[in-house]
Protein backbone atom coordinates (compact mmCIF):
# COMPACT_ATOMS: atom_id res chain seq x y z
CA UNK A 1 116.97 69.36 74.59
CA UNK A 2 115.98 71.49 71.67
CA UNK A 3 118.58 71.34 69.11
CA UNK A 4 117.41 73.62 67.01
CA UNK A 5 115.99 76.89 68.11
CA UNK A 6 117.47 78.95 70.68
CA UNK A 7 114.67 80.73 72.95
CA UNK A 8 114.75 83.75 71.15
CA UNK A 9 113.57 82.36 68.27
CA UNK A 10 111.01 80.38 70.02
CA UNK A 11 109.51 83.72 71.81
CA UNK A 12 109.77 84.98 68.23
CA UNK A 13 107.27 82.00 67.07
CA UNK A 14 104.33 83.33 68.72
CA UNK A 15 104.05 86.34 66.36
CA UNK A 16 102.73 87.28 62.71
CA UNK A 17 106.33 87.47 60.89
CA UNK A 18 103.40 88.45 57.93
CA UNK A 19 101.67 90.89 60.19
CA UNK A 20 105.09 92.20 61.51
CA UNK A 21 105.69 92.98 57.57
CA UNK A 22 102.74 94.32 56.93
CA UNK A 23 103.49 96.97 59.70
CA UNK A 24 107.24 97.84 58.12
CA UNK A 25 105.67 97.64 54.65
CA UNK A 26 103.39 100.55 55.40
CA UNK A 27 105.58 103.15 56.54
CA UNK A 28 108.37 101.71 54.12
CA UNK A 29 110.75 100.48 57.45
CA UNK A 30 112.99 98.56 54.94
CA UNK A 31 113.57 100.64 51.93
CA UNK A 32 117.04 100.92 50.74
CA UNK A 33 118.19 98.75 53.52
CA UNK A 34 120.61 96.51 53.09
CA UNK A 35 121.95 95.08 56.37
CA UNK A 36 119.89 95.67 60.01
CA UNK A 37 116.67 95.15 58.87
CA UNK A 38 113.26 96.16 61.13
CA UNK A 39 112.75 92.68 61.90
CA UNK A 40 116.39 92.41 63.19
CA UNK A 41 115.86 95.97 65.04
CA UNK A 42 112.72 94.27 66.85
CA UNK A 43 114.63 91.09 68.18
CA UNK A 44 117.68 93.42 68.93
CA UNK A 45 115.75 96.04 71.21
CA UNK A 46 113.35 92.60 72.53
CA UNK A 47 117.17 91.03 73.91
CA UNK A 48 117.37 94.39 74.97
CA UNK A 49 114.54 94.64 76.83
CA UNK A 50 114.53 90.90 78.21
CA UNK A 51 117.95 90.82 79.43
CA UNK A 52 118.18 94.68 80.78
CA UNK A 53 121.22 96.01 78.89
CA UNK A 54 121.64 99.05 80.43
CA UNK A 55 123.01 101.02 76.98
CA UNK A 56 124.13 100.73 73.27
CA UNK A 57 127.57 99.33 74.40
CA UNK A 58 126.33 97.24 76.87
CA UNK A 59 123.90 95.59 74.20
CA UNK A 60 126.84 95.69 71.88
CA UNK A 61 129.24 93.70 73.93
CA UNK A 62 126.48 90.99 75.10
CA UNK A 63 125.61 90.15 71.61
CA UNK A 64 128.98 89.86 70.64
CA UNK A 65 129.78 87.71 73.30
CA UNK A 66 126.93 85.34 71.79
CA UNK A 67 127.99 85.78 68.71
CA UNK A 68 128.22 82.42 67.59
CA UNK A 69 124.75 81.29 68.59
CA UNK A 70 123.12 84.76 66.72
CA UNK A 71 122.51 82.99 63.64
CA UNK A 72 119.60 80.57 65.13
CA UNK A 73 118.12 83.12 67.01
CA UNK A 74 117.53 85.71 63.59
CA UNK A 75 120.42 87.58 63.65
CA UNK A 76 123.18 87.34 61.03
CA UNK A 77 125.86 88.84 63.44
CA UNK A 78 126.91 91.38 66.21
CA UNK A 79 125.07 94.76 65.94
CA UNK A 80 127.04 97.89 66.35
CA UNK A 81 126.20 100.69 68.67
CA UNK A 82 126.37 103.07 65.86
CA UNK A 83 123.78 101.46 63.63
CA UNK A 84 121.72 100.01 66.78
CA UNK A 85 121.74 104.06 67.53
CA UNK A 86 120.95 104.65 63.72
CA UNK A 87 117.91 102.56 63.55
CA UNK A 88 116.79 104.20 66.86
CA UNK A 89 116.71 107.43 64.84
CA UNK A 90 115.56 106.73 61.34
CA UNK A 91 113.23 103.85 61.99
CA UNK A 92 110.09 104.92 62.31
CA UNK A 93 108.07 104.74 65.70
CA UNK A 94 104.57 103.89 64.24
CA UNK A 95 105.49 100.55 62.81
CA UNK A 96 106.24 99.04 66.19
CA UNK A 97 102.78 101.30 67.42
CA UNK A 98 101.21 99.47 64.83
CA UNK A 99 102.38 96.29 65.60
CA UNK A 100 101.39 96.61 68.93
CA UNK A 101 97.80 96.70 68.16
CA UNK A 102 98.49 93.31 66.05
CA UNK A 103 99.66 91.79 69.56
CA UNK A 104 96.78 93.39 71.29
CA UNK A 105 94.53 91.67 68.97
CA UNK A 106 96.23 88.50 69.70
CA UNK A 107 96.38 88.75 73.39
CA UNK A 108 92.62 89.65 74.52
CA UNK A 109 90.86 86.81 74.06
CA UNK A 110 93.35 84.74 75.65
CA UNK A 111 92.68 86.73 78.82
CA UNK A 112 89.29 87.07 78.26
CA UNK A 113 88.48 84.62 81.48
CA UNK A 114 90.71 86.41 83.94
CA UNK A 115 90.10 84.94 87.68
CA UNK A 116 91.50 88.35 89.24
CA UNK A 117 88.30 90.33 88.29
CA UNK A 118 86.40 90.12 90.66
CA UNK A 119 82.56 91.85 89.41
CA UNK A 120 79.97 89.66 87.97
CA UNK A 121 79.88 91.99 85.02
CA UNK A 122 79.51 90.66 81.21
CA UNK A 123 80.32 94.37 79.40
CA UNK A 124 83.92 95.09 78.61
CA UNK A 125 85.57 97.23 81.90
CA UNK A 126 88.20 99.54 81.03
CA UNK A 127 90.81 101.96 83.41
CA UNK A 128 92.36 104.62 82.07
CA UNK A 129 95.30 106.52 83.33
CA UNK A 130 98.59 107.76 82.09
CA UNK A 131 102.23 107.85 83.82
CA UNK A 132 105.01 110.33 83.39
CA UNK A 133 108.42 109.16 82.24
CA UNK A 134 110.72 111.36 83.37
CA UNK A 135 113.80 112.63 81.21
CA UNK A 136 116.47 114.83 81.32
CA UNK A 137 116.13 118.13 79.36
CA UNK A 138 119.44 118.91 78.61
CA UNK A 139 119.35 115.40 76.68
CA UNK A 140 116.00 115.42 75.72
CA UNK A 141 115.48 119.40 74.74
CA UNK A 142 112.01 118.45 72.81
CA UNK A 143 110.53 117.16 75.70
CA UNK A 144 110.17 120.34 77.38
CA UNK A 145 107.84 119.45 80.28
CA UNK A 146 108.66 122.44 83.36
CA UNK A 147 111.19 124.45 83.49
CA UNK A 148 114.11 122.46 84.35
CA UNK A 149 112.58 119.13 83.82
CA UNK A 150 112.05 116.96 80.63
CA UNK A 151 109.42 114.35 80.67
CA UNK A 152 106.60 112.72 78.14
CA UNK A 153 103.10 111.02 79.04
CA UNK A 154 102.08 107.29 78.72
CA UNK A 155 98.17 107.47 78.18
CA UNK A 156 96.97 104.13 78.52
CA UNK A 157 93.37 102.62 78.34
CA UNK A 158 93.25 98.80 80.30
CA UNK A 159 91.26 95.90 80.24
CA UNK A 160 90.89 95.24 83.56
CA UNK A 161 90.02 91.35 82.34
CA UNK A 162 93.84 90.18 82.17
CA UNK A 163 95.64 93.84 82.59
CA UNK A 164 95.96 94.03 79.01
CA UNK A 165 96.23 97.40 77.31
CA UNK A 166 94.34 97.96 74.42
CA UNK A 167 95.23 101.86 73.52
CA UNK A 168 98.52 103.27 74.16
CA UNK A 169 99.17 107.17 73.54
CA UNK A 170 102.47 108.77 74.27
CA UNK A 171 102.57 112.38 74.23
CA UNK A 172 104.63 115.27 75.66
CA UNK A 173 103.86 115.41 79.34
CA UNK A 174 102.25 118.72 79.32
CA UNK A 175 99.50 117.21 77.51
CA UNK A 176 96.54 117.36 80.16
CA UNK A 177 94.76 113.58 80.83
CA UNK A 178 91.42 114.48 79.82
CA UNK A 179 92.78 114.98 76.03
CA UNK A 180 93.30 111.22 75.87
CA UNK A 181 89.07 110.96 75.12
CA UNK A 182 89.38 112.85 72.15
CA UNK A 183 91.14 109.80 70.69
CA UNK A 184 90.94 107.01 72.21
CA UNK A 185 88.09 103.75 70.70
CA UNK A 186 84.86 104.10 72.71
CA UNK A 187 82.94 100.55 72.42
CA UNK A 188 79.13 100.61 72.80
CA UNK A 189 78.24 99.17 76.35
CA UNK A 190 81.47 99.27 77.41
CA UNK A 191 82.51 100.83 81.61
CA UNK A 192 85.27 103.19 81.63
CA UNK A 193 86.54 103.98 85.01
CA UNK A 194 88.89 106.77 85.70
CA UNK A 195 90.09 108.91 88.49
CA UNK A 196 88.23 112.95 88.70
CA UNK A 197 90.97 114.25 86.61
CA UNK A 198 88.95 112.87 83.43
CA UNK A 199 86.20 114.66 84.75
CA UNK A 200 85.43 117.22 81.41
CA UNK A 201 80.98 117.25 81.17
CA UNK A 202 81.45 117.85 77.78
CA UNK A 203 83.51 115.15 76.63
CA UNK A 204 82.00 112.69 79.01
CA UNK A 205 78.74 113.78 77.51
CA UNK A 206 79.84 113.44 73.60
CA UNK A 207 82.76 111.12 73.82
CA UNK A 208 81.14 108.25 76.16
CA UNK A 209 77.36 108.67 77.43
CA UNK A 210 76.55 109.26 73.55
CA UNK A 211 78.15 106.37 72.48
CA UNK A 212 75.91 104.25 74.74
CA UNK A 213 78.87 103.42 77.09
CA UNK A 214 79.38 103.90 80.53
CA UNK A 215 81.53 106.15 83.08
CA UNK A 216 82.65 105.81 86.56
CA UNK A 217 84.46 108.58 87.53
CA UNK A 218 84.91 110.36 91.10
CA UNK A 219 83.37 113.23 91.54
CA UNK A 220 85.08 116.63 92.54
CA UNK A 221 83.81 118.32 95.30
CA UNK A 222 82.78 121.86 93.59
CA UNK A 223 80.00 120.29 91.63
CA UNK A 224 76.69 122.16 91.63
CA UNK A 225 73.54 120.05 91.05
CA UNK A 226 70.35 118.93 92.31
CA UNK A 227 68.92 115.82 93.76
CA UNK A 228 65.93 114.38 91.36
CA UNK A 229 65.47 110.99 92.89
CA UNK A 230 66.94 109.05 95.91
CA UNK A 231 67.20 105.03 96.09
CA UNK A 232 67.22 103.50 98.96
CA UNK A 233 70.63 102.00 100.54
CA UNK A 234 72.37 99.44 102.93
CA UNK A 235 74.37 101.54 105.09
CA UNK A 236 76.18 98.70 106.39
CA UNK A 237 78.07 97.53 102.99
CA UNK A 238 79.47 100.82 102.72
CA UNK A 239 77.46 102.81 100.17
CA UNK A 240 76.13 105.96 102.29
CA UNK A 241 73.95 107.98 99.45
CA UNK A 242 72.44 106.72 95.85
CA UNK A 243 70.70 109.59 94.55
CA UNK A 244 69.97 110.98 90.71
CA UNK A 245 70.95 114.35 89.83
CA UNK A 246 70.89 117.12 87.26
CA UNK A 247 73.88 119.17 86.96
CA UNK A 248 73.15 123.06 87.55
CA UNK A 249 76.32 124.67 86.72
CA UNK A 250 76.00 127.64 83.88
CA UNK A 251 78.65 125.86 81.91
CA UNK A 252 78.21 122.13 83.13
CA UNK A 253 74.51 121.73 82.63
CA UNK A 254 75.05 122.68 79.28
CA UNK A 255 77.90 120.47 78.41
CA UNK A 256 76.16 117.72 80.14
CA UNK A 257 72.26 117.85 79.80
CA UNK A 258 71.45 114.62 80.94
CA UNK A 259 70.58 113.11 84.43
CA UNK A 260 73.51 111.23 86.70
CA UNK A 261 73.47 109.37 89.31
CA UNK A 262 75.81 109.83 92.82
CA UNK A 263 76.70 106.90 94.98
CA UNK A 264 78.52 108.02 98.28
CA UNK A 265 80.50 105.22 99.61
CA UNK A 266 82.81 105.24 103.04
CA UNK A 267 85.82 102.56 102.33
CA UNK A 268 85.61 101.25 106.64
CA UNK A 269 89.36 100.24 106.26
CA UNK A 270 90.41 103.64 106.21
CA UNK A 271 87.09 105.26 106.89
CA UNK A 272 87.16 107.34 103.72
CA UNK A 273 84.35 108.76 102.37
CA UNK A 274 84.60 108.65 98.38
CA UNK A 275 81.68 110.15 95.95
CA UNK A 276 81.19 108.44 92.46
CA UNK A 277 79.68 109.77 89.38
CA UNK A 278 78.38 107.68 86.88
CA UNK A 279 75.92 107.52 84.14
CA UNK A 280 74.79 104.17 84.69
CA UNK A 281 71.64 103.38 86.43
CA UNK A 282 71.13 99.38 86.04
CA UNK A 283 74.13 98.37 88.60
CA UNK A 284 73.53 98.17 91.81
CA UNK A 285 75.29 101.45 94.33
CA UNK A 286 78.14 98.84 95.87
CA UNK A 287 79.08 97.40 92.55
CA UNK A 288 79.63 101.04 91.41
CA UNK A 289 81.90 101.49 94.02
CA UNK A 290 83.87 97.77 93.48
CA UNK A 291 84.63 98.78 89.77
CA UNK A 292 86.57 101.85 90.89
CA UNK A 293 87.94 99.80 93.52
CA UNK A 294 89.56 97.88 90.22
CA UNK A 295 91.09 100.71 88.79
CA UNK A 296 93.60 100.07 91.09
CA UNK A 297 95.12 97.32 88.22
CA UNK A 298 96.55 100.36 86.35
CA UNK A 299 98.16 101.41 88.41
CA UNK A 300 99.89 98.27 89.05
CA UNK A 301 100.62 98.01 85.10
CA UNK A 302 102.15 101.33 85.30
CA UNK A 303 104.41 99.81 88.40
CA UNK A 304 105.29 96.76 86.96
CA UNK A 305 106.16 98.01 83.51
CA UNK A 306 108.51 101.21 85.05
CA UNK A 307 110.37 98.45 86.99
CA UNK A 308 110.34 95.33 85.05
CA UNK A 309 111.23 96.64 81.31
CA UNK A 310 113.10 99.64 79.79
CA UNK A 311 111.80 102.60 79.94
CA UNK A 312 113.28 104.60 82.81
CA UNK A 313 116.83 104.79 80.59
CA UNK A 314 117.10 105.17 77.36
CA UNK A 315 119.19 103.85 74.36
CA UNK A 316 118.73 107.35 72.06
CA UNK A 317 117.80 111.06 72.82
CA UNK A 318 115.96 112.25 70.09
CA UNK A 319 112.13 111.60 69.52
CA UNK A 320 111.88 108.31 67.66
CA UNK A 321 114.30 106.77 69.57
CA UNK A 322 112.29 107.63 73.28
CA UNK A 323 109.33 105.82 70.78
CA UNK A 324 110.94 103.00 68.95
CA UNK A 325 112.06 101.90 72.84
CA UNK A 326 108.50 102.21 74.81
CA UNK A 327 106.72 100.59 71.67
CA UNK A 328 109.31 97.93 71.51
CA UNK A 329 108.64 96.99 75.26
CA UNK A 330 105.06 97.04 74.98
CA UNK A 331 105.54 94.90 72.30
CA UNK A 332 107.60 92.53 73.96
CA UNK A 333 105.51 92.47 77.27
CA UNK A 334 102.82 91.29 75.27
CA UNK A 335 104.45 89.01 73.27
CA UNK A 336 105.95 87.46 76.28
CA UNK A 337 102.15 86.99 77.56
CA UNK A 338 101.01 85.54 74.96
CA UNK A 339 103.75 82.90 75.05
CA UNK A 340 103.00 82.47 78.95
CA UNK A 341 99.08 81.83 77.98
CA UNK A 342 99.75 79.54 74.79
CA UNK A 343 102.28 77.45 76.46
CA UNK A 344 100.29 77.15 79.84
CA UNK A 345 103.24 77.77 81.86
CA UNK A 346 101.97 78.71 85.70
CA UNK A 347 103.41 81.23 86.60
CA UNK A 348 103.66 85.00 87.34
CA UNK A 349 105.00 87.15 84.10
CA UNK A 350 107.90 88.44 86.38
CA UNK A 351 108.99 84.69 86.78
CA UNK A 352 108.95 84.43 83.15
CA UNK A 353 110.52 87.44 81.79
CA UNK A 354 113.44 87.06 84.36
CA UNK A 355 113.66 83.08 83.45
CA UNK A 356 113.72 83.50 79.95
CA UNK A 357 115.96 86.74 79.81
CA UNK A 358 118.80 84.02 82.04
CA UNK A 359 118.56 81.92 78.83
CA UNK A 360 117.83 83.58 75.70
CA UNK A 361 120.30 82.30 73.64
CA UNK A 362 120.41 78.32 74.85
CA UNK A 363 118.77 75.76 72.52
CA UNK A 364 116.35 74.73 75.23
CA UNK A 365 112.51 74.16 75.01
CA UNK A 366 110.64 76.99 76.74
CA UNK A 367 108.83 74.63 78.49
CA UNK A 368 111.78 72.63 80.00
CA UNK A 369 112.87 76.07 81.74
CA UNK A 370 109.90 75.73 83.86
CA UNK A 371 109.53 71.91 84.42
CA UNK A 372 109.38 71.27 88.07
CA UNK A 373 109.41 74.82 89.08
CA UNK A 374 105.12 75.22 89.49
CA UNK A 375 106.18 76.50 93.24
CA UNK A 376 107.63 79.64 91.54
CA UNK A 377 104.07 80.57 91.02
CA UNK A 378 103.78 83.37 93.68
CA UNK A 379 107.55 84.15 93.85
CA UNK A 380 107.95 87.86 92.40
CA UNK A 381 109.25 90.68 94.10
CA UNK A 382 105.86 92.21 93.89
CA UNK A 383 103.35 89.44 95.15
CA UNK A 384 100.09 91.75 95.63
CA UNK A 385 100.80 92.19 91.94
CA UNK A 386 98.14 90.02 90.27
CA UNK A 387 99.26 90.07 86.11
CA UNK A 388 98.86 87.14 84.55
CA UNK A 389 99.39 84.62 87.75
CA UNK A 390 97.66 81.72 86.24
């Protein structure tokens, strides 16, 4: 047994307590605070988050209950709902953003060698896609999405090597998709796959071809072009067409003056017929079609994240609180992979989330909760979900 940490504190261990600081420093998080700090706001919203308290009270009430074992996990009592709900308003949003990116930093490389890609591909592969939370708008007026619904937008950007997101962007939902490449890092040599709603000439032109990256995108059907070159093909892996084209749209051939290249593949499993544009011209057509084949992984994160942490219901109605709570639980789901990783424990993230969320606040070495239990390996509600299973 561990006498001396409780598991909170352990989970706590695996970040930057300077780089955490560093974060609240910079939009002055602590000033003129005397009890509650930020630190004590993270690990408050992390129990949160780990042990799915359902609202202030709720959260109120279970740390009470512990209150006696608070002290060793880095809390110096009980927080109230009213200044748990007070932080949630004042605190603001973009230190826990900004830590984020810390934990991002962190997490990467340790997922660098990720057994669930599939593609023999060295370059960096990206997905991007974004999810709508959905909120009510008599509670949340300033998220004004239709007309009687409320909602905001979770742009992300994944690395597909370890379903780890490295740029996060939450905006109101009315904000279209394609905006998200206005902002988000572009990396030289890089693949970016998305779905056709991305599909702006002008931005993939500046934003991405420019920067000497890559695109895979599907193509809508009311393109104009014309064919400059055809390769030739295996029909029988799939890939029906691999040609090079010039856009001849008025408005697209200017936005995007340079040549493409088409690769029309049928999936046979549901005898689909799917055309990809890209601006690549190295890989070869079926490989084209595998990487947007593993774009399928966001949507997955989305899934897992919508049902696994909090961020369906939440703890405060106004702005920075809807903030403060999504960066706080991207936050935590990284910090919990990163524990996962550095303490080799084998198995899925669900497993440990759930095991550690049971236990929390008992003095017990992380590893011990999992000696014995390898077998749990595959056991998750959501087994064709591939994050983090080894």
């Amino acid at each position: 047994m561990n006498s001396g940490k409780t598991v909170l504190s352990q989970l706590m261990m695996f970040r930057s307590d300077f780089q955490f600081q560093r974060c609240v420093d910079r939009y002055k998080g602590d000033f003129r605070v005397r009890r509650f700090t930020c630190n004590e706001h993270f690990l408050v919203m992390s129990f949160a988050q780990l042990t799915a308290r359902e609202s202030l009270r709720d959260i109120e009430n279970s740390l009470t209950a512990f209150s006696s074992k608070l002290y060793h996990s880095g809390l110096r009592s009980a927080t109230a709902k009213s200044t748990l709900a007070e932080a949630n308003e004042k605190r603001n949003w973009k230190i826990y953003a900004d830590y984020a990116q810390v934990l991002i930093k962190q997490a990467r490389p340790l997922y660098a060698d990720d057994p669930n890609f599939r593609l023999d591909i060295d370059n960096m592969v990206y997905a991007l896609d974004s999810t709508t939370i959905d909120l009510c708008l008599s509670l949340f007026p300033w998220a004004k999405f239709r007309k009687t619904k409320g909602a905001v937008k979770m742009h992300t950007v994944l690395d597909l090597r370890g379903s780890i997101p490295i740029y996060v962007d939450i905006t109101n939902a009315n904000v279209h998709d394609v905006n998200i490449l206005d902002t988000m890092p572009i990396e030289a040599g890089s693949y970016y796959i998305m779905d056709k709603g991305y599909t702006d000439f002008n931005r993939l032109y500046n934003k991405i071809h420019r920067e000497q990256a890559f695109f895979v995108t599907r193509s809508k059907d009311n393109i104009n072009f014309v064919t400059i070159e055809k390769q030739n093909v295996d029909s029988s892996t799939g890939v029906l067409d691999d040609v090079t084209i010039r856009l001849t749209g008025y408005y697209s051939a200017r936005k995007y003056p340079a040549e493409l290249r088409l690769v029309t593949y049928e999936d046979f499993t549901d005898a689909k017929v799917y055309h990809f544009l890209t601006n690549n011209f190295s890989l070869d057509s079926l490989t084209i079609a595998e990487l947007y084949r593993e774009r399928w992984k966001i949507e997955l994160f989305f899934k897992w994240i919508k049902q696994h942490l909090r961020i369906k219901a939440f703890y405060g109605t106004s702005e920075n609180a809807v903030n403060c709570q999504i960066w706080i639980a991207i936050c935590t789901y990284l910090l919990a992979a990163i524990a996962k990783k550095k303490l080799g424990i084998p198995v899925s993230l669900y497993t440990f989330t759930q095991t550690l969320g049971l236990a929390l606040f008992e003095k017990t070495n992380i590893k011990e909760l999992f000696s014995g239990n390898n077998n749990l390996n595959n056991q998750s509600d959501y087994p064709f979900l591939p994050l983090w299973d080894n």
